[in-house]
C-alpha atoms as a PDB file:
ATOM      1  CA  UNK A   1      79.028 132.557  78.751  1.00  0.00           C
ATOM      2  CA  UNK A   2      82.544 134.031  79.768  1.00  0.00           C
ATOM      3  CA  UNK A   3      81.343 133.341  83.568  1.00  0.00           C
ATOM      4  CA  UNK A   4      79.616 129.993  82.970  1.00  0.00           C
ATOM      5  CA  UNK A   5      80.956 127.600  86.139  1.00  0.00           C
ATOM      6  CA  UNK A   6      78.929 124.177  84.744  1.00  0.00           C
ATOM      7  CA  UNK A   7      77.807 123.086  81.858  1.00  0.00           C
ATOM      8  CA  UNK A   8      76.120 119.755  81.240  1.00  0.00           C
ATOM      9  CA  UNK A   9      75.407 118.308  77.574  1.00  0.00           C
ATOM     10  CA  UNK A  10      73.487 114.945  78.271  1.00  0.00           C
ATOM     11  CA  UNK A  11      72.619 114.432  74.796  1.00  0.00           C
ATOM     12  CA  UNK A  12      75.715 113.856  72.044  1.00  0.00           C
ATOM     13  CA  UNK A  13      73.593 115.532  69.035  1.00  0.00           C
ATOM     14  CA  UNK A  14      74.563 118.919  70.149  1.00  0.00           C
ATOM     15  CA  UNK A  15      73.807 119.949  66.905  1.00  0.00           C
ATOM     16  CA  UNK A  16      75.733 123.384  67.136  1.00  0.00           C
ATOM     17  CA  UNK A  17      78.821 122.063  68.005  1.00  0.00           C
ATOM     18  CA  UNK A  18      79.210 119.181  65.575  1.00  0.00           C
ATOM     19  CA  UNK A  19      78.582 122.027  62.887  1.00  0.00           C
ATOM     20  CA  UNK A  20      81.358 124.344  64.526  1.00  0.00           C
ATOM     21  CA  UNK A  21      83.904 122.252  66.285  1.00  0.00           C
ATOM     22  CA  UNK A  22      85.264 126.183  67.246  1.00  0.00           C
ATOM     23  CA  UNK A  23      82.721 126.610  69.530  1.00  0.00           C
ATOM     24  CA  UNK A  24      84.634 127.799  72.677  1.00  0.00           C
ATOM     25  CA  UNK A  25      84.461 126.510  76.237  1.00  0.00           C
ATOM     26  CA  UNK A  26      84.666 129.391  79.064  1.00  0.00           C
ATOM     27  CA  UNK A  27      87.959 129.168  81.113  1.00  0.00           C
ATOM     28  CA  UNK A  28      85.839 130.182  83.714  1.00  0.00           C
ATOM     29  CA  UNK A  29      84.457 125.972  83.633  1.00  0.00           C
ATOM     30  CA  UNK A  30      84.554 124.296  87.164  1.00  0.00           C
ATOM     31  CA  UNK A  31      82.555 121.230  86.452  1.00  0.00           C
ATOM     32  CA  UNK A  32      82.088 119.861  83.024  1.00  0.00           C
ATOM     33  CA  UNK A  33      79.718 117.328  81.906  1.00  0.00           C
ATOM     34  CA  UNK A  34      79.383 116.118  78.339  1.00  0.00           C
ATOM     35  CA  UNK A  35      78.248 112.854  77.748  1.00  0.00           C
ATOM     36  CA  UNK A  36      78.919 111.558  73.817  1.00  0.00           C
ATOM     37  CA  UNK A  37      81.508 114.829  73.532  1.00  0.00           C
ATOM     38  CA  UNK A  38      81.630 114.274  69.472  1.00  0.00           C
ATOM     39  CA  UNK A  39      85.145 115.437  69.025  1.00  0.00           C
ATOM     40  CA  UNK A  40      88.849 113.560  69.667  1.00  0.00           C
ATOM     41  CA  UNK A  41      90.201 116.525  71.807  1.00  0.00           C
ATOM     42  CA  UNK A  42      88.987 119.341  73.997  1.00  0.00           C
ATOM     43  CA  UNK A  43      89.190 122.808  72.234  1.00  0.00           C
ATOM     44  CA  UNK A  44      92.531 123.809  71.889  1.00  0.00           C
ATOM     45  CA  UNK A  45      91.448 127.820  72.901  1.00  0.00           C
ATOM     46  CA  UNK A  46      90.028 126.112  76.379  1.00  0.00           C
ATOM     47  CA  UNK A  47      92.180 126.904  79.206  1.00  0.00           C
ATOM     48  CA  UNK A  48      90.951 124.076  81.616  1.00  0.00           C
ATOM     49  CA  UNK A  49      93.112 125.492  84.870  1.00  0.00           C
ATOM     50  CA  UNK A  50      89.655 126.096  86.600  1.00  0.00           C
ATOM     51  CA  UNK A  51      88.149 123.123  86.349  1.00  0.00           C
ATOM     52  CA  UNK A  52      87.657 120.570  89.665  1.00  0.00           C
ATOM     53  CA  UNK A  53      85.333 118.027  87.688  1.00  0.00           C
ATOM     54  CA  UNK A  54      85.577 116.846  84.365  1.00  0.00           C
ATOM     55  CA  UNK A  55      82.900 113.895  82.668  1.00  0.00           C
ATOM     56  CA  UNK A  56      82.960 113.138  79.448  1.00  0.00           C
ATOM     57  CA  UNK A  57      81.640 109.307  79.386  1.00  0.00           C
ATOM     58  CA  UNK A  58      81.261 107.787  76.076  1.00  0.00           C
ATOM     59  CA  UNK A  59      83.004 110.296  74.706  1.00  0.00           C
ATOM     60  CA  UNK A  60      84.796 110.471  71.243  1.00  0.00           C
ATOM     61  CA  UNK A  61      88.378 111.542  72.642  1.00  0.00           C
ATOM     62  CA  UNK A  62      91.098 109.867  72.173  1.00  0.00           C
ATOM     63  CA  UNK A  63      93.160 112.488  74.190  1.00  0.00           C
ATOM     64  CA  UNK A  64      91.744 115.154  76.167  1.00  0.00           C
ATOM     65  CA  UNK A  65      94.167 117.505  75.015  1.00  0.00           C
ATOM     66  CA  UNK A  66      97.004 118.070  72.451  1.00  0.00           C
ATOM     67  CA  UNK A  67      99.661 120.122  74.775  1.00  0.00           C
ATOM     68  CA  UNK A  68     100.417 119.019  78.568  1.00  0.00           C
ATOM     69  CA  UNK A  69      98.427 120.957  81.149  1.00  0.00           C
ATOM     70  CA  UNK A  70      98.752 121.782  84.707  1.00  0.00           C
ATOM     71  CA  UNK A  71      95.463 121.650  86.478  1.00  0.00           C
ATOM     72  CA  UNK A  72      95.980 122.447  89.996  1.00  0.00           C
ATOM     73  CA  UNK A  73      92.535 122.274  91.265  1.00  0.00           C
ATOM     74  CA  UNK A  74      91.482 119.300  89.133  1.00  0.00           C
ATOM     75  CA  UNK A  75      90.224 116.377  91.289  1.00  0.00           C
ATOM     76  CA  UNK A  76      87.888 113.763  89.298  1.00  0.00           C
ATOM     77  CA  UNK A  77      87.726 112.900  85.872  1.00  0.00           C
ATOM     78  CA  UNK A  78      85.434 110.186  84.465  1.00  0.00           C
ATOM     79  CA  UNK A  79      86.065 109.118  81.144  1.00  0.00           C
ATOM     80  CA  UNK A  80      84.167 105.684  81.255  1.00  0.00           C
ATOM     81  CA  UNK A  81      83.190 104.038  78.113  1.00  0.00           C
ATOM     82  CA  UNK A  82      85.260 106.262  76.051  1.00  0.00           C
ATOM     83  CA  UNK A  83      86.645 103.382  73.875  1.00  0.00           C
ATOM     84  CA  UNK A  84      88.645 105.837  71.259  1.00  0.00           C
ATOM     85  CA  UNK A  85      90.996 106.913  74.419  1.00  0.00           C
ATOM     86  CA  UNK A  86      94.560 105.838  73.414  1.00  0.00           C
ATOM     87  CA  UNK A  87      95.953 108.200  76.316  1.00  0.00           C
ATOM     88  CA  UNK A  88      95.982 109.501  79.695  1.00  0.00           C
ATOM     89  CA  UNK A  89      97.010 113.320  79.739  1.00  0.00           C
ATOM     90  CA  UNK A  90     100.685 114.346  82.030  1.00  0.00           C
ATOM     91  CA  UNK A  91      98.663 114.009  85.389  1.00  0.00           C
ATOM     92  CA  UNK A  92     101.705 114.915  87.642  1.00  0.00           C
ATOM     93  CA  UNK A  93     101.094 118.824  88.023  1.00  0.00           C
ATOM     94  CA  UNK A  94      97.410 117.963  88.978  1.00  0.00           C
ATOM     95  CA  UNK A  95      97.892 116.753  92.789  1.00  0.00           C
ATOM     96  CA  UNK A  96      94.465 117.090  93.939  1.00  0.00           C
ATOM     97  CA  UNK A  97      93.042 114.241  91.843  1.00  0.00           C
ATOM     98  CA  UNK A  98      91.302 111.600  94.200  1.00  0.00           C
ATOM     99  CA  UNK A  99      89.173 110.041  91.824  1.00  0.00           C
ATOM    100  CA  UNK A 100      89.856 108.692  87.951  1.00  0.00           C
ATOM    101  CA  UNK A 101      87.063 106.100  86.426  1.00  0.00           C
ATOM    102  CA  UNK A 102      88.639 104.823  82.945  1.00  0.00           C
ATOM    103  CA  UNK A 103      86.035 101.986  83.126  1.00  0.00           C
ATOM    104  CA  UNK A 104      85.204 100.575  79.264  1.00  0.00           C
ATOM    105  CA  UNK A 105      88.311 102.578  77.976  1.00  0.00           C
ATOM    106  CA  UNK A 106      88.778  99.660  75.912  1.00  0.00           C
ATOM    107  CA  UNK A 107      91.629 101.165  73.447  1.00  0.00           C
ATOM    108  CA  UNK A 108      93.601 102.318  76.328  1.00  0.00           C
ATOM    109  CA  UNK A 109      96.271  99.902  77.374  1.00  0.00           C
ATOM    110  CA  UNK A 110      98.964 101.837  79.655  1.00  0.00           C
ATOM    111  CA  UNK A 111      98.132 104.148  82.371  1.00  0.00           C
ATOM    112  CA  UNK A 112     100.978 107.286  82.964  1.00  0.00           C
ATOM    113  CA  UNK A 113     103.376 106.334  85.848  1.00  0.00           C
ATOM    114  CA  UNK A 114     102.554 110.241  86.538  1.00  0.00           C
ATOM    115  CA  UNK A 115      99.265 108.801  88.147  1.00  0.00           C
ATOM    116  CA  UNK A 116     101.345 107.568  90.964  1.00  0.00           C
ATOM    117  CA  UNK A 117     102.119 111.163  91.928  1.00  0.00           C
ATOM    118  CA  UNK A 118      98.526 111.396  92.842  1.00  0.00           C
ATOM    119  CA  UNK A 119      96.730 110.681  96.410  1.00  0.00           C
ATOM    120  CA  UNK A 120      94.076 108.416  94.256  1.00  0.00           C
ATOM    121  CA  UNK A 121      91.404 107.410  96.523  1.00  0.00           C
ATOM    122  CA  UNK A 122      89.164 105.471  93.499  1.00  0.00           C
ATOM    123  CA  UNK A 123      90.967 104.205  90.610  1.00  0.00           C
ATOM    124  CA  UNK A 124      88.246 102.521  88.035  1.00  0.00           C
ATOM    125  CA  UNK A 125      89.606 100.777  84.970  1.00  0.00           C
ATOM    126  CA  UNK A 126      87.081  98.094  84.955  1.00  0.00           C
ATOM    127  CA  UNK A 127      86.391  96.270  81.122  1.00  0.00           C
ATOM    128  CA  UNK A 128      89.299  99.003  79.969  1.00  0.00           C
ATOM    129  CA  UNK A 129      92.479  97.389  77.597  1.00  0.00           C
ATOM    130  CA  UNK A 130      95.046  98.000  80.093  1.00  0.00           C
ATOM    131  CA  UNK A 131      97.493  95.226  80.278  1.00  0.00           C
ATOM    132  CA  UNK A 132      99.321  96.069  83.228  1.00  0.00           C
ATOM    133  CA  UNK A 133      99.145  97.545  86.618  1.00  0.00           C
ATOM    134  CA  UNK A 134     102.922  99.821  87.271  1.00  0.00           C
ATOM    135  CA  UNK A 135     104.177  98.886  91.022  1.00  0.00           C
ATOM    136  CA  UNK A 136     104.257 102.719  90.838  1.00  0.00           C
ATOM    137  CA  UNK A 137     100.748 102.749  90.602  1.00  0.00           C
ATOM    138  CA  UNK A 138      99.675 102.212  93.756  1.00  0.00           C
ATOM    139  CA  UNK A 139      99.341 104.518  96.515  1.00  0.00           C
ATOM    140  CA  UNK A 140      98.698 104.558 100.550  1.00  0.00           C
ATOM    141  CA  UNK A 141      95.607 106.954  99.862  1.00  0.00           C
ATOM    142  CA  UNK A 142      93.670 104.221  97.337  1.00  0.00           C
ATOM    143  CA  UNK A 143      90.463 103.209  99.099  1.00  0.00           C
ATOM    144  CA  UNK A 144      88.596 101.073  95.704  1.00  0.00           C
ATOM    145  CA  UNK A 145      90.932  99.842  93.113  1.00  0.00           C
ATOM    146  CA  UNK A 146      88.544  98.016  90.400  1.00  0.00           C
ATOM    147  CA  UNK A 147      90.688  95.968  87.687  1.00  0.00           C
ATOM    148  CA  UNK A 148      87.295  93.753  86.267  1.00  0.00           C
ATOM    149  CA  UNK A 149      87.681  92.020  83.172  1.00  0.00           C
ATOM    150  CA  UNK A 150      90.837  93.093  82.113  1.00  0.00           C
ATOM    151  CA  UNK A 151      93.724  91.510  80.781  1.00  0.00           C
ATOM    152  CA  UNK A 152      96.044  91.984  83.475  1.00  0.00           C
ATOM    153  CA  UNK A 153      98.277  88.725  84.611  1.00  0.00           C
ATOM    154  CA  UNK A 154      99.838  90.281  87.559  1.00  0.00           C
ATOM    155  CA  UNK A 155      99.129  92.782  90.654  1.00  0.00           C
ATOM    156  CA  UNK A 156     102.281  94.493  91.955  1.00  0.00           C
ATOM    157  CA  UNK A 157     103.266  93.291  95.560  1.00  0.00           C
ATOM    158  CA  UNK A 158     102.997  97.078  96.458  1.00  0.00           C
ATOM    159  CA  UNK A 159      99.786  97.013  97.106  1.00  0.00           C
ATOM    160  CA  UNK A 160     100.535  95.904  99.848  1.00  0.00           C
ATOM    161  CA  UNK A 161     101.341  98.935 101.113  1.00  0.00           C
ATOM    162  CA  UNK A 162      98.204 100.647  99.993  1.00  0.00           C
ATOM    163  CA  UNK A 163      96.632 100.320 103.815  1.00  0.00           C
ATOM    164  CA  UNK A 164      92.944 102.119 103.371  1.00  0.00           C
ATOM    165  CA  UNK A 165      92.533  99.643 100.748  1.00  0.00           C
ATOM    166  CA  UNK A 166      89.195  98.358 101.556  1.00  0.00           C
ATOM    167  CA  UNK A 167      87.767  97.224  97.846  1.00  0.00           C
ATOM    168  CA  UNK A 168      89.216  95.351  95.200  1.00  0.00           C
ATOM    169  CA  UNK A 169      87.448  94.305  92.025  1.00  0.00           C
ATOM    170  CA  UNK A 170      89.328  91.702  89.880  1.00  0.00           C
ATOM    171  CA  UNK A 171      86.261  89.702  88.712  1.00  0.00           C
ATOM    172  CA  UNK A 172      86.508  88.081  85.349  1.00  0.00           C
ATOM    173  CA  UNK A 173      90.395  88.686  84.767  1.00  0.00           C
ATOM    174  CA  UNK A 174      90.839  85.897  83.473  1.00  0.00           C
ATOM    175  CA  UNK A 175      94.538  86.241  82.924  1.00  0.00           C
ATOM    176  CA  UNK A 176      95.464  87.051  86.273  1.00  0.00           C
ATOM    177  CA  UNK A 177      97.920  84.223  87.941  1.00  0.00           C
ATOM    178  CA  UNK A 178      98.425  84.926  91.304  1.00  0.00           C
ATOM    179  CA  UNK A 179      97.314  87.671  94.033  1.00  0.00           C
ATOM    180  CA  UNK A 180     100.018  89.472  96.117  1.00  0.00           C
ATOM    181  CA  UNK A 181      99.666  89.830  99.812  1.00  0.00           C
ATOM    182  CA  UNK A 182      96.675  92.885 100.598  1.00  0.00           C
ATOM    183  CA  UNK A 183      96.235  95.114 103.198  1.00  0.00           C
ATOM    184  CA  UNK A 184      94.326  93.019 105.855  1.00  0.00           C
ATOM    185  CA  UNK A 185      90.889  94.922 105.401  1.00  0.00           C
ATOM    186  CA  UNK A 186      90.688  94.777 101.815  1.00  0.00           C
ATOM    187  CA  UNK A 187      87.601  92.993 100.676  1.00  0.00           C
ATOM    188  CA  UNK A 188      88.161  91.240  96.771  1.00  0.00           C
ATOM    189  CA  UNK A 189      85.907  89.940  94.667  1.00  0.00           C
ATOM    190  CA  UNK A 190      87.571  87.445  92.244  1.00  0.00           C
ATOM    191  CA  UNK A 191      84.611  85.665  90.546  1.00  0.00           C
ATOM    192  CA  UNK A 192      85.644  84.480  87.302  1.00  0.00           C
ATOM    193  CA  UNK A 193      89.370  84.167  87.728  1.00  0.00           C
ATOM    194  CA  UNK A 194      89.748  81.160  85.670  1.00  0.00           C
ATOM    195  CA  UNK A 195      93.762  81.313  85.709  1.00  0.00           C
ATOM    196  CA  UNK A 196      94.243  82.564  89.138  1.00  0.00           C
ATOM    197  CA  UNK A 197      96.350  79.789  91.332  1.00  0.00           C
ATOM    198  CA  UNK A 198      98.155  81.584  93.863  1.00  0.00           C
ATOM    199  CA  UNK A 199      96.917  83.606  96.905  1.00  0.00           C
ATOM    200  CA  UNK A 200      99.498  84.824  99.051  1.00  0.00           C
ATOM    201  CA  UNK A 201      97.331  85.900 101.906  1.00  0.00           C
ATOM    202  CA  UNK A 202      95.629  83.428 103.358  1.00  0.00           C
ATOM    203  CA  UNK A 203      93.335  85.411 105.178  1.00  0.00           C
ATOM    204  CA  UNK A 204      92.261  87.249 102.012  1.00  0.00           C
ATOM    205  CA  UNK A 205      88.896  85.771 101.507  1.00  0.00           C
ATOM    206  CA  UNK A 206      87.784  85.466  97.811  1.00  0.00           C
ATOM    207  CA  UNK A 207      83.954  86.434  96.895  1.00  0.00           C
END
């Protein structure tokens, strides 16, 4: 398998690996999907430089890797439902990343401000533990920014700034006390917002 470009698992009793956690992953990998992936890192002997996609929802991880790596060519990594994940990887020598889903991440409180470094066009952390949203966070290039049912009690007035922003998705945060001024196309849906009080766009309408 030395010049294996994809693999998919879509079933997590992959008997052979549970028995030999060794098993190694070809460098060669450019798209990786593994959903369940029974172990809490990637193999340490897997050089990951190659890879462009990387799923791994309702995985086991709770980091994808021990030691920082720079993936140049990386550009999506999905992660959803993953609810060991205590922590995003050093994400600041991978530029080409566009698109991160963290949705259901529910141990993961803190996102890397290294993530601000990125041209993010989709940023997912829907039903995920983080707490708060860095002002560093958000970026011109962000096009869907989905915050649902988190615990967040703030948005940082940057977002502002973020001006392809079309999609926002802060239904059920229930915490969440006021809503900074968005970019004037952005669409929100806020159903559920029990604490929020304070819009300061009033032509932001509320779905």
């Amino acid at each position: 398998m030395s010049n294996l470009r994809l693999l998919i698992v879509e079933s997590q009793g992959f008997g052979i690996y549970r028995r030999d956690p060794s098993l190694d992953l070809p460098d060669s990998l450019r798209y990786l999907y593994w959903w369940g992936y029974p172990l809490e890192f990637l193999p340490p002997n897997f050089s990951p430089e190659n890879l462009l996609e990387l799923h791994m929802p309702n995985s086991k991880v709770k980091k994808l890797w021990k030691e920082d790596q720079i993936l140049v060519n990386l550009e999506v990594i999905d992660l959803h439902d993953s609810e060991y994940l205590t922590e995003v990887p050093n994400l600041s020598g991978s530029l080409k990343i566009v698109h991160i889903n963290l949705g259901g991440c529910k141990s993961l409180v803190e996102i890397p401000c290294s993530v601000g470094f990125l041209s993010l066009e989709v940023l997912d952390l829907k039903y995920s533990g983080i707490l708060e949203i860095p002002d560093s966070l958000v970026c011109s290039t962000l096009r869907s920014l989905s915050l649902s049912g988190t615990k967040i009690t703030s948005i940082p007035a940057s977002i502002k700034q973020a001006s392809r922003l079309f999609k926002l998705n802060i239904v059920c945060c229930k915490r969440l006390q006021s809503l900074p001024e968005l970019p004037v196309r952005c669409n929100v849906k806020a159903q559920g917002c029990n604490s929020l009080k304070t819009v300061s766009n009033s032509r932001t309408a509320l779905t």
